[in-house]
N, C-alpha and C. Protein backbone atom coordinates (compact mmCIF):
# COMPACT_ATOMS: atom_id res chain seq x y z
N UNK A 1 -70.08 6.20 35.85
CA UNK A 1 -69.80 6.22 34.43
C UNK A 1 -68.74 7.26 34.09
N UNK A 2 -69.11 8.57 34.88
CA UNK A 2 -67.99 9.69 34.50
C UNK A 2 -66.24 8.97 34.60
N UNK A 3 -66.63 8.07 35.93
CA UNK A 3 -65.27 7.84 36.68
C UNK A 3 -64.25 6.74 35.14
N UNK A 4 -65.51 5.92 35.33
CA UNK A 4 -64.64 5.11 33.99
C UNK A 4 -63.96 5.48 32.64
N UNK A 5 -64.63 7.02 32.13
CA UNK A 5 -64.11 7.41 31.17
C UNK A 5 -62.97 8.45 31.22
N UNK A 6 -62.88 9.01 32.91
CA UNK A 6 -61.37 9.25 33.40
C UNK A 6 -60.87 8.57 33.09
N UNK A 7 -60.94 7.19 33.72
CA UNK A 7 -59.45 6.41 33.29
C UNK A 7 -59.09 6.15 32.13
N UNK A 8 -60.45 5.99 31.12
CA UNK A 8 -59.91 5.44 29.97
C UNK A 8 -58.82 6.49 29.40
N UNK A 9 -59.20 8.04 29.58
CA UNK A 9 -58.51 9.23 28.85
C UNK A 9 -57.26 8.80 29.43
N UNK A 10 -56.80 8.60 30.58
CA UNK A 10 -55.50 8.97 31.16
C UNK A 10 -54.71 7.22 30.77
N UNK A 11 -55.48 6.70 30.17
CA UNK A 11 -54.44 5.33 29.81
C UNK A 11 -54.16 5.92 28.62
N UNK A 12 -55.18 6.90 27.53
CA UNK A 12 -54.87 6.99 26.23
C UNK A 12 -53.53 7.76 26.02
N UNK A 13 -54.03 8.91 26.70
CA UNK A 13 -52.74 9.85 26.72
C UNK A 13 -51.16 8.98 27.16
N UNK A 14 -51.25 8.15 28.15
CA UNK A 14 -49.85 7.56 28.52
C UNK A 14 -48.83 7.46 27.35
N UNK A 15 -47.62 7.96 27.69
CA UNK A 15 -46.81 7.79 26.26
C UNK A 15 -45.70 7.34 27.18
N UNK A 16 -45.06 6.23 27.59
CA UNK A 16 -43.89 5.79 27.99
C UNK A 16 -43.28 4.42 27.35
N UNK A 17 -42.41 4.87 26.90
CA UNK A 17 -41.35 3.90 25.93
C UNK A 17 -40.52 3.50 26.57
N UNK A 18 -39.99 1.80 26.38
CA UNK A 18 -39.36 1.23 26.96
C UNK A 18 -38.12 1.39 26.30
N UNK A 19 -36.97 1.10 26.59
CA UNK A 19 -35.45 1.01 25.85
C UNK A 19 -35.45 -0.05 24.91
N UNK A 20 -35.59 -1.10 25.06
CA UNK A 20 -35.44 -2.20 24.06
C UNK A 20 -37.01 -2.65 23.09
N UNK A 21 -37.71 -1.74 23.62
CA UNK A 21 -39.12 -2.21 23.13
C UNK A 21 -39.36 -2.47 21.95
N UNK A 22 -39.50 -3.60 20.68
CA UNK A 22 -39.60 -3.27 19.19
C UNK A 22 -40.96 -2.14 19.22
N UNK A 23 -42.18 -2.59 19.85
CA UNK A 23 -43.11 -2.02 19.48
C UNK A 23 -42.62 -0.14 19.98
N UNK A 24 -42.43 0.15 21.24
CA UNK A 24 -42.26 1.83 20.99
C UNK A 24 -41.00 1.93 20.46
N UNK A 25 -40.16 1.10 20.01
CA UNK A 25 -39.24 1.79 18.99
C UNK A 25 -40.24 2.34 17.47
N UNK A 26 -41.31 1.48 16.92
CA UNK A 26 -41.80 1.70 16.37
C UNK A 26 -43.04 3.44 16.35
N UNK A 27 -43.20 3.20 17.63
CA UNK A 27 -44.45 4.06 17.36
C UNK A 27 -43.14 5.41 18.11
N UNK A 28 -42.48 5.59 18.38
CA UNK A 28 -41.21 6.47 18.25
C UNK A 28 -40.93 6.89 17.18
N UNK A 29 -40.67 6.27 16.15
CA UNK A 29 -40.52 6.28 14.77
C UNK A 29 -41.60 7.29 14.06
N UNK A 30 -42.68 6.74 14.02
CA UNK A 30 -43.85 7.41 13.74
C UNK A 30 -44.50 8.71 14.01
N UNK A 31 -44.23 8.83 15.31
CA UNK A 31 -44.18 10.15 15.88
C UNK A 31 -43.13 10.73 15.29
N UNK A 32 -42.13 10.87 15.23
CA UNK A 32 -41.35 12.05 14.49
C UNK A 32 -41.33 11.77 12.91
N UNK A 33 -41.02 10.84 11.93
CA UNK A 33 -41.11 11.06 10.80
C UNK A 33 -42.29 10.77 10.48
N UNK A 34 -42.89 11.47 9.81
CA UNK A 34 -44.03 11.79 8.82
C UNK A 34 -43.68 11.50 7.61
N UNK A 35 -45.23 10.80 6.44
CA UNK A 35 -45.11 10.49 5.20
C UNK A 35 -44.62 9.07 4.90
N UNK A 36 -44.17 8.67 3.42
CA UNK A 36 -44.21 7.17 3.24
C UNK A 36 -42.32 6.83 3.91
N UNK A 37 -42.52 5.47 4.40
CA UNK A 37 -41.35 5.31 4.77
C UNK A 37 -40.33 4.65 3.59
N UNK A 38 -39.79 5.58 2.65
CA UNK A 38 -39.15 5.13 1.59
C UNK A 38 -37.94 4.29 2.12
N UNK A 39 -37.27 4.71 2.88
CA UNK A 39 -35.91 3.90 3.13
C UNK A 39 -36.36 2.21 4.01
N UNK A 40 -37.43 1.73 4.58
CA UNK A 40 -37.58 0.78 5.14
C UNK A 40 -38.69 0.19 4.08
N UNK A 41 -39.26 0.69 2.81
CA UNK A 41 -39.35 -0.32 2.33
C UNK A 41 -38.74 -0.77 0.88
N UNK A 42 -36.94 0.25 0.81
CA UNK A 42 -36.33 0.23 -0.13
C UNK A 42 -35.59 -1.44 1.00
N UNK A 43 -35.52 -1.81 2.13
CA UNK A 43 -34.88 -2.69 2.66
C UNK A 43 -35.84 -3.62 2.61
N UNK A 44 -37.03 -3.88 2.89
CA UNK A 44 -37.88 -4.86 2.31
C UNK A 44 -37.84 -5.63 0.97
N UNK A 45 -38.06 -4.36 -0.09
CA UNK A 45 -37.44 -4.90 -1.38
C UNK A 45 -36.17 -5.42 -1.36
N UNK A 46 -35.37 -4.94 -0.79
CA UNK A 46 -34.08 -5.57 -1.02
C UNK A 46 -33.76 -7.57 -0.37
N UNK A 47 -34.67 -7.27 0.78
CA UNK A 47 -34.96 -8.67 0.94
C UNK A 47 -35.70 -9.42 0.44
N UNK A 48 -37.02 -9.27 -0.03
CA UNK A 48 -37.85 -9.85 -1.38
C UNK A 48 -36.95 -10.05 -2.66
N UNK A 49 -35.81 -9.47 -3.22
CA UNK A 49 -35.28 -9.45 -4.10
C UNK A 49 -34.21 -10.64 -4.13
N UNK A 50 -33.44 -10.82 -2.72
CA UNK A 50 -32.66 -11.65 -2.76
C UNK A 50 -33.04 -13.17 -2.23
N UNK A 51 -34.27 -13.03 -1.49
CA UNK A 51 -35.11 -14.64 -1.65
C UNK A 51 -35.45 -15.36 -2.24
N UNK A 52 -35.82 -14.56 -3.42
CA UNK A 52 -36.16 -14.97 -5.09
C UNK A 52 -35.25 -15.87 -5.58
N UNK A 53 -33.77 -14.84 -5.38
CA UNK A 53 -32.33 -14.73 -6.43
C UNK A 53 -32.66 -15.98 -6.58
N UNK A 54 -32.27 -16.75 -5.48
CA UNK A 54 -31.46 -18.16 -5.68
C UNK A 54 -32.77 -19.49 -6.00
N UNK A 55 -33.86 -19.42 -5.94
CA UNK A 55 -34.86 -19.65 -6.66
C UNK A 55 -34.30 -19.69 -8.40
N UNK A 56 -34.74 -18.74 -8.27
CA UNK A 56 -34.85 -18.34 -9.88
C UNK A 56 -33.58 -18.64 -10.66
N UNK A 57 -32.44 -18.80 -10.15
CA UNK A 57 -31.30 -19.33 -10.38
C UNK A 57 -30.91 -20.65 -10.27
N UNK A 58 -31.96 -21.09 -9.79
CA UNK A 58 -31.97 -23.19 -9.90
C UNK A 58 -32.62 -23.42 -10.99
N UNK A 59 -34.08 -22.65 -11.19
CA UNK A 59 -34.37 -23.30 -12.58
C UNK A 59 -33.78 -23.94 -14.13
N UNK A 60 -32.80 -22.96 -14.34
CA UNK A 60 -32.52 -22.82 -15.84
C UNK A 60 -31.61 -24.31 -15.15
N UNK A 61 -30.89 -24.39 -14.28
CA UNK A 61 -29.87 -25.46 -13.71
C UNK A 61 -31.03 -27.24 -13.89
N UNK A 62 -32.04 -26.66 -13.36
CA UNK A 62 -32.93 -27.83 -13.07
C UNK A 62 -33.40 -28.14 -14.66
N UNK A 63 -33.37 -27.27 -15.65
CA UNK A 63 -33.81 -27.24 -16.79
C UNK A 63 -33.20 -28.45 -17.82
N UNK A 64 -31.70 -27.83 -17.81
CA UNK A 64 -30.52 -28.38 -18.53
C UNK A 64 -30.26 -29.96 -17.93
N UNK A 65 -30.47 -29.92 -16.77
CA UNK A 65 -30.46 -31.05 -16.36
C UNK A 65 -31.16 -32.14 -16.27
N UNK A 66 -32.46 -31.90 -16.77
CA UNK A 66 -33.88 -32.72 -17.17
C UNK A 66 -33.64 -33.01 -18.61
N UNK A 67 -33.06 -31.87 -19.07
CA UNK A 67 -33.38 -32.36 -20.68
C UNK A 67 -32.41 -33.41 -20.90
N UNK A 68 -31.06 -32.79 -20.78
CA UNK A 68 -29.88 -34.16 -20.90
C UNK A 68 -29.88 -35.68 -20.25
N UNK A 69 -30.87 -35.64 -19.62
CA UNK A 69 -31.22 -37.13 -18.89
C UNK A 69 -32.36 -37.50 -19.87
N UNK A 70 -33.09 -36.70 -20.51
CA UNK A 70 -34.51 -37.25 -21.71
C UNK A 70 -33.79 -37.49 -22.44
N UNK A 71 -33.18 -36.65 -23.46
CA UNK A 71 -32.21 -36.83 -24.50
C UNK A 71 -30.76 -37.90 -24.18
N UNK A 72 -30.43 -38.13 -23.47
CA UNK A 72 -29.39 -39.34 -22.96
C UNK A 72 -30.63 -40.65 -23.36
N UNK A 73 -31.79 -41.07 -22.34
CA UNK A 73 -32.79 -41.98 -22.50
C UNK A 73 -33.10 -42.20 -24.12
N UNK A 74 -33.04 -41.30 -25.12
CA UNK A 74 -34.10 -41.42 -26.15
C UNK A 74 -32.85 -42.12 -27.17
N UNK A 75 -31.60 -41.07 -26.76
CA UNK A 75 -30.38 -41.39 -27.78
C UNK A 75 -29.87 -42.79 -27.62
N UNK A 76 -29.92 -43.57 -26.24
CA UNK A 76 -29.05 -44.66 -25.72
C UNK A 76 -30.28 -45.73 -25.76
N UNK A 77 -30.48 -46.90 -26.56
CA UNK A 77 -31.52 -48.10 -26.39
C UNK A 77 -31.32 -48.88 -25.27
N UNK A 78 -31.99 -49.44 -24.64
CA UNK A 78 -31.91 -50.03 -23.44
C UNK A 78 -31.78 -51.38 -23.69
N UNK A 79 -30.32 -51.83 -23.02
CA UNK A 79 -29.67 -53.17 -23.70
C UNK A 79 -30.13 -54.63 -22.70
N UNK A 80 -30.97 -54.18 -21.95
CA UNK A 80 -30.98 -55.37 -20.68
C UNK A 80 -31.82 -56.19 -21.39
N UNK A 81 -31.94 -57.66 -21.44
CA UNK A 81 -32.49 -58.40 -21.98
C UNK A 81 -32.89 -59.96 -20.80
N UNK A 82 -34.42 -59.69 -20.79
CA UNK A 82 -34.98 -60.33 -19.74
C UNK A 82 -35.86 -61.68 -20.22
């Protein structure tokens, strides 16, 4: 039992980071800056912000364009005669 909880300590302690690694680029990160990470989630917002944009910029388009096809229908009588 002693032996098994050697190893577990000496896997915990291991700290070796790979070069391209996302994950220990991350926990690299962490280890030296401390506190909230303002600048990575001022870039989050900035991508939440511009996914939206173009959303939210079809509507009023999709808007104008519904109504003038109701209002075209209501103004113009339908001449086909069956």
């Amino acid at each position: 039992m002693a032996e098994h909880n050697s190893n577990r300590e000496g896997l915990l302690l291991k700290t070796e980071y790979y070069e391209n690694c996302p994950g220990c680029r991350i926990n690299t990160s962490k280890e030296t800056n401390f506190g909230i990470p303002y600048k990575d989630l001022f870039y989050i917002w900035i991508v939440a912000l511009t996914t939206f944009l173009p959303v939210s910029s079809l509507y009023p388009y999709l808007y104008f364009l519904v109504s003038n096809v109701v209002l075209h229908r209501i103004s113009t009588p339908c001449k086909l005669q069956v």
